[in-house]
Protein backbone atom coordinates (compact mmCIF):
# COMPACT_ATOMS: atom_id res chain seq x y z
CA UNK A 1 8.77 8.20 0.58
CA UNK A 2 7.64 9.10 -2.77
CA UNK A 3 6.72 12.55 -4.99
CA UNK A 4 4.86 13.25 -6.05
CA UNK A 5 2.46 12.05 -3.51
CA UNK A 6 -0.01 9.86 -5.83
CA UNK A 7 0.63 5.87 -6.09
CA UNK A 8 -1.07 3.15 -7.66
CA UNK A 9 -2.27 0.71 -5.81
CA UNK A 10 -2.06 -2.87 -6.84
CA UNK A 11 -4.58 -5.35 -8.03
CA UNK A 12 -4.11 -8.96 -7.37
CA UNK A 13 -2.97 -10.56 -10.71
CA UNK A 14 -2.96 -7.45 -12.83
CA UNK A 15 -0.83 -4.78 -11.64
CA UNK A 16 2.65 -5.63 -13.23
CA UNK A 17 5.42 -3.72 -14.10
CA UNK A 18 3.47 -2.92 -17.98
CA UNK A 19 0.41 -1.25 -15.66
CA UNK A 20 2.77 0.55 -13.72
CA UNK A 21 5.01 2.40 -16.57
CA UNK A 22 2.34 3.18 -18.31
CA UNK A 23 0.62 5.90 -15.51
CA UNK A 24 4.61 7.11 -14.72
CA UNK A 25 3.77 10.48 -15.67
CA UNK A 26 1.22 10.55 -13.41
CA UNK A 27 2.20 8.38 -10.06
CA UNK A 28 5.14 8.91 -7.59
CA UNK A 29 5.04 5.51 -6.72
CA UNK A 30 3.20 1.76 -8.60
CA UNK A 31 2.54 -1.15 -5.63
CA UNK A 32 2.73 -4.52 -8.12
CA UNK A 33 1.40 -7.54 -7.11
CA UNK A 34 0.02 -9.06 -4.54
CA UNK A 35 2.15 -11.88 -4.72
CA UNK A 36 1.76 -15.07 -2.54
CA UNK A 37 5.61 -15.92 -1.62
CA UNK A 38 5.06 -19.43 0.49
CA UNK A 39 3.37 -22.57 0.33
CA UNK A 40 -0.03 -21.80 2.36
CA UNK A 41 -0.39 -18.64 0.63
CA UNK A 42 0.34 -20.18 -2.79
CA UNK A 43 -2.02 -22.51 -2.21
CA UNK A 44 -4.53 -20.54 -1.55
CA UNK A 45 -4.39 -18.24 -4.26
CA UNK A 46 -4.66 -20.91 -6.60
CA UNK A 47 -7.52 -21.95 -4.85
CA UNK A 48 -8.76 -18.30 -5.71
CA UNK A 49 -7.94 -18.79 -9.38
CA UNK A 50 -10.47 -21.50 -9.57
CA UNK A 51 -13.42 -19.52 -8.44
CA UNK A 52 -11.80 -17.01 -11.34
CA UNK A 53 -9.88 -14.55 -9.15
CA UNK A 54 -6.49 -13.09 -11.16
CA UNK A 55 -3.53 -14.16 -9.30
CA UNK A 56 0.14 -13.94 -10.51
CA UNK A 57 1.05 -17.27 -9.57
CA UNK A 58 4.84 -17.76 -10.93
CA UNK A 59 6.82 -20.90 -10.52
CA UNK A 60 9.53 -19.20 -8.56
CA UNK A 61 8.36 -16.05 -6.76
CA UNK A 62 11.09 -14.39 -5.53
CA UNK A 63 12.72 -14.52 -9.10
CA UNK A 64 9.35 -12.60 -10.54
CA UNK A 65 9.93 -9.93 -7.50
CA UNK A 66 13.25 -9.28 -9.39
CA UNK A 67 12.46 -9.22 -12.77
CA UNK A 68 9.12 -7.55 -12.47
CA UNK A 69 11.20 -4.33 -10.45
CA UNK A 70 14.29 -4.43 -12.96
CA UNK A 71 11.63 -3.86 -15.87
CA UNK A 72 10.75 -0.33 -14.13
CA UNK A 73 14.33 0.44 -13.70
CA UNK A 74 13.81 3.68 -16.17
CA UNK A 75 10.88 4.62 -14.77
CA UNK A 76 9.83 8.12 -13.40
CA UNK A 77 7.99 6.63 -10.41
CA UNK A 78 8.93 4.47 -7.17
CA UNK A 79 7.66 0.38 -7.44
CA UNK A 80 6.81 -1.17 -4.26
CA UNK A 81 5.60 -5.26 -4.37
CA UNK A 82 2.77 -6.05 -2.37
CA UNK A 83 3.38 -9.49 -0.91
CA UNK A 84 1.54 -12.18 1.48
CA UNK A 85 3.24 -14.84 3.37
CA UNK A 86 2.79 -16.94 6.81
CA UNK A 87 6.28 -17.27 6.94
CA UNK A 88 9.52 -15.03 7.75
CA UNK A 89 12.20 -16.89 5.37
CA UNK A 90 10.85 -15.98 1.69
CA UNK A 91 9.99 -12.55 2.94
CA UNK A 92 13.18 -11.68 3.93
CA UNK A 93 14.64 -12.75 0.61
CA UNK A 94 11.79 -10.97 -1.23
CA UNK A 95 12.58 -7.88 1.10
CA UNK A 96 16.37 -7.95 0.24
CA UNK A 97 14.82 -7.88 -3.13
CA UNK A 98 13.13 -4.74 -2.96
CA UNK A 99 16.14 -2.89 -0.79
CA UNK A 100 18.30 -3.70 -4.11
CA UNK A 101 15.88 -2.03 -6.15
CA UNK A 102 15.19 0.64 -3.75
CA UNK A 103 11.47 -0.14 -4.08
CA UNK A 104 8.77 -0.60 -0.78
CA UNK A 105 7.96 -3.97 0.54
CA UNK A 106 3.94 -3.54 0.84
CA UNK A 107 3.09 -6.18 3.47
CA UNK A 108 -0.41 -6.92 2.97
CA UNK A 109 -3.01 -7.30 5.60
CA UNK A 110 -5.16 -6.25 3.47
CA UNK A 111 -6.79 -9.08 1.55
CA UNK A 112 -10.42 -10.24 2.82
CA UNK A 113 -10.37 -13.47 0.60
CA UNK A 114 -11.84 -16.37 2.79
CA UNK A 115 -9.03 -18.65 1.78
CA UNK A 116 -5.80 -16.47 2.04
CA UNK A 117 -7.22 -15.44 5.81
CA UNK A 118 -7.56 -19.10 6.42
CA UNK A 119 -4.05 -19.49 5.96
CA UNK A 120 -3.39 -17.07 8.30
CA UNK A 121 -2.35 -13.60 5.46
CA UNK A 122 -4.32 -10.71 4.47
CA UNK A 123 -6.63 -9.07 6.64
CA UNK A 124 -5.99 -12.09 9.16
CA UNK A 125 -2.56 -10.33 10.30
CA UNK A 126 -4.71 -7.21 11.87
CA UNK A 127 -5.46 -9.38 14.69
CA UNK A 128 -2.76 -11.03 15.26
CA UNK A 129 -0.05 -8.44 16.30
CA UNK A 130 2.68 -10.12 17.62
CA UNK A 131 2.77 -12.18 13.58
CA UNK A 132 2.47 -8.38 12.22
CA UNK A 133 5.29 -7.33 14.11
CA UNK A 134 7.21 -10.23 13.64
CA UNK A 135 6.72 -9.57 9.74
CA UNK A 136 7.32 -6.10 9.86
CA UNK A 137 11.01 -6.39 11.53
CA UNK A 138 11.79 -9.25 9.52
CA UNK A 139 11.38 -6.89 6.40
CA UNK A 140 12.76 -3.81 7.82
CA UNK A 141 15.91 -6.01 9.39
CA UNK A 142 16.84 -6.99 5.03
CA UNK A 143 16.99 -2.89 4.72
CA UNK A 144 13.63 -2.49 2.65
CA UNK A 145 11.49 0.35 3.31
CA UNK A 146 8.71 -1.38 4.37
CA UNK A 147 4.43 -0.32 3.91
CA UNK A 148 1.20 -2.49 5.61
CA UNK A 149 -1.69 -2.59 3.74
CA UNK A 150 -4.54 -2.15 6.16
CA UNK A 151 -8.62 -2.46 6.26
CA UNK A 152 -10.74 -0.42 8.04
CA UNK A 153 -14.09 -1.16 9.01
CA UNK A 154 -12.87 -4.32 10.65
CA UNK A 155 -14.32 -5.26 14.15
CA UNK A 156 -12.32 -5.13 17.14
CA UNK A 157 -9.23 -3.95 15.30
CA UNK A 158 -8.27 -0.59 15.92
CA UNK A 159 -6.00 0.76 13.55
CA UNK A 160 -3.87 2.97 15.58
CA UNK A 161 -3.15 0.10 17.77
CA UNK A 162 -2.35 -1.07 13.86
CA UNK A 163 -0.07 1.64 13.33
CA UNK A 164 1.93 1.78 16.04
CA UNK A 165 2.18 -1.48 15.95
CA UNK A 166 4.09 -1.01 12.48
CA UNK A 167 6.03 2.04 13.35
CA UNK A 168 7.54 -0.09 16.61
CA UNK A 169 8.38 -2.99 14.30
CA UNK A 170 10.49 -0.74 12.03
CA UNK A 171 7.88 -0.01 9.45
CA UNK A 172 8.15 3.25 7.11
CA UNK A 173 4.37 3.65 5.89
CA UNK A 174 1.23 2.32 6.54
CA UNK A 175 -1.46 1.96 3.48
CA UNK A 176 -4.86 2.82 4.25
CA UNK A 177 -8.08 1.03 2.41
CA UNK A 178 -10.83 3.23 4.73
CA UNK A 179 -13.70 1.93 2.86
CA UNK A 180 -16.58 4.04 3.86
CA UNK A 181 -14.93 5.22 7.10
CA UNK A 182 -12.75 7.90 5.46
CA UNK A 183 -12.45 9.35 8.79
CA UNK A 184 -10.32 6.37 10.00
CA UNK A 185 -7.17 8.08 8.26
CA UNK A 186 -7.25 10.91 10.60
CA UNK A 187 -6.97 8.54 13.56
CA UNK A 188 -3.98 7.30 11.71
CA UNK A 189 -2.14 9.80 11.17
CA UNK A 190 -2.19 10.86 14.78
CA UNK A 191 -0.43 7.82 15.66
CA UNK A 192 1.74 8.73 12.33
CA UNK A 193 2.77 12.06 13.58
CA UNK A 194 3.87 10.43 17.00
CA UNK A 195 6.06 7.55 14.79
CA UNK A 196 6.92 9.41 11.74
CA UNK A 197 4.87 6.53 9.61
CA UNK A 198 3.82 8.00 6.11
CA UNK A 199 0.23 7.50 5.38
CA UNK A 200 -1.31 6.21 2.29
CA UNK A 201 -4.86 7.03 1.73
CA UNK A 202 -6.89 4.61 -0.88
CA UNK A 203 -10.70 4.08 -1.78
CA UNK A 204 -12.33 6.22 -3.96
CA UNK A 205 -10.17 8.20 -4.72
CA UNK A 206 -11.44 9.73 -8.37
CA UNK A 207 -11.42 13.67 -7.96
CA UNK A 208 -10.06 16.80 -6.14
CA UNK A 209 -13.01 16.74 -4.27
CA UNK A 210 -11.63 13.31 -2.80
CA UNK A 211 -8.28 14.06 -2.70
CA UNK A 212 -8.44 16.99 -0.56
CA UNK A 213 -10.87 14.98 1.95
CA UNK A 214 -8.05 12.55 2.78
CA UNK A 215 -5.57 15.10 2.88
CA UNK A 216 -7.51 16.97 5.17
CA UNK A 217 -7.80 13.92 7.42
CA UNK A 218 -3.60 13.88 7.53
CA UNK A 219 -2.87 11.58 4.86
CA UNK A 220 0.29 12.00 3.44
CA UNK A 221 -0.86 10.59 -0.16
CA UNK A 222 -3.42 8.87 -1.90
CA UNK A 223 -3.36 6.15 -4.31
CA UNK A 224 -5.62 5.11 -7.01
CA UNK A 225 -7.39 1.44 -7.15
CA UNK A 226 -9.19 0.11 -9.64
CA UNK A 227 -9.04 3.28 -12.37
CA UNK A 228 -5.38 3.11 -12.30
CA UNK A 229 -5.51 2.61 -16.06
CA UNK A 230 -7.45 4.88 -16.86
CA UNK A 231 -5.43 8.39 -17.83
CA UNK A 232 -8.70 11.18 -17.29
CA UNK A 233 -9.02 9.43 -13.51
CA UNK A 234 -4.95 9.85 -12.82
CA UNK A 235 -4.93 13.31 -14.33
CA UNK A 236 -7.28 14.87 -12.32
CA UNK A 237 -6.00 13.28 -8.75
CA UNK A 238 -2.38 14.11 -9.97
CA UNK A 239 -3.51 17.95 -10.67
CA UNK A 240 -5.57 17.85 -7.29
CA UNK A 241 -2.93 16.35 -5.03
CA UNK A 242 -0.46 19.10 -6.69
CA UNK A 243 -3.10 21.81 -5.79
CA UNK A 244 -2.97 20.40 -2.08
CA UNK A 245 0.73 20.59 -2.18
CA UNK A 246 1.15 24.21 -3.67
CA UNK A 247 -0.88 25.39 -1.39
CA UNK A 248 1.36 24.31 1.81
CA UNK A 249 2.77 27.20 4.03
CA UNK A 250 6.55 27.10 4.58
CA UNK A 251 5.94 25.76 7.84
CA UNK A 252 4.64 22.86 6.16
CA UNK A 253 1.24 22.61 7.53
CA UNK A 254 -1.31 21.45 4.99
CA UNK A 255 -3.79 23.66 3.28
CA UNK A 256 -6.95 24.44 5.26
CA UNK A 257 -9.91 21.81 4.62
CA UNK A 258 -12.43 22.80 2.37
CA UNK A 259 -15.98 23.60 3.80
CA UNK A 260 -17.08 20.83 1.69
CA UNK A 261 -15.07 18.79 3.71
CA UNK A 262 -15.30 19.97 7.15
CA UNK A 263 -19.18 19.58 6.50
């Protein structure tokens, strides 16, 4: 999906297309946004702006989508546009958006925010399958390569139900926050491995030490949160995810887990 296998993972109302050229010698791959694309979503990230959450709140979307890829045109790195919706016909436009740009629609079902689940987006999606699915092929069917954001330590979700549930519905990747269940990725990517779903790895990721723990678990790459701007964080996943990398056998099985890890 992208090399090399370190993305950026985006920050509602700050991750643009300026945040993402700037760590290009770092990232294979920049997720702008999250974007709210339709009314109920709209409306509730505004209602997030006035307890003084960042939103990008544009008056037309779908135009932003556009603009905000062509600006990374040049760049040495793959975007993708994280995006939130509770309905099928901006998507698709915003999908057709990304396939022209070759960049990843990031569905997100992700976002914990009491007023974007109330409208039925973010984190809400994870139990509601059938509305996942329904997103997932809508995207896939506009010819974007399409990524879910996912949560773990959600109750009564199970994330491989998650996954498969993605990799059925056409999906190419699936985006893993694990929170303090790191293990969760590994339970992923066995459902990845029976789909062929690419798997993202994100939260706290800082170090090689880090790094090679989600690789270990299966991930396919990681991606950086919140110290995506800061160079001495990017450097030292970048060299540790290319030390994981170099270190794979030509029968492409991963390097061996450290003991740290397997402790």
């Amino acid at each position: 999906m992208f090399e090399p296998r370190l993305a950026l993972a985006s920050l509602s109302g700050q991750s643009d297309a300026e945040w993402a050229a700037s760590a290009d010698e770092f990232a294979g791959a920049a997720f702008l946004g999250g974007i709210a694309l339709d009314d109920p979503t709209r409306e509730a990230a505004r209602e997030m702006v006035a307890r003084d959450r960042e939103e990008f709140l544009p008056d037309d979307p779908i135009d932003f989508v556009d603009r905000q890829l062509g600006a990374l045109a040049d760049a040495d790195l793959r975007p993708g546009f994280n995006v939130r919706t509770t309905t099928l016909a901006p998507l698709r436009e915003v999908a057709a958006v990304c396939a022209d740009h070759d960049a990843v629609l990031e569905l997100n079902a992700h976002c914990r925010q009491d007023e974007m689940c109330r409208a039925g987006a973010g984190q809400a999606l994870l139990s509601d399958p059938d509305r996942l699915r329904e997103q997932v092929a809508a995207a896939a069917g506009e010819g974007a390569d399409v990524s879910v954001k996912v949560r773990a330590e959600l109750p009564d979700v199970d994330l491989r139900a998650v996954a498969r549930t993605v990799g059925d519905a056409g999906g190419g990747a699936v985006h893993v926050d694990a929170m303090d269940s790191e293990a969760v990725v590994a339970e992923v990517a066995e459902v990845a491995d029976e789909t062929e779903l690419f798997v993202i790895a994100n939260n706290g990721v800082r170090d090689e030490t880090t790094v090679r723990e989600y690789l270990a678990y299966g991930a396919d790459a990681v991606s950086v949160g919140r110290p995506s701007d800061d160079p001495r964080v990017l450097r030292r996943v970048r060299t540790a995810v290319d030390g994981w990398f170099g270190e794979t056998d030509e029968d492409g099985d991963g390097a061996e887990p450290s003991a740290e890890v397997n402790a």
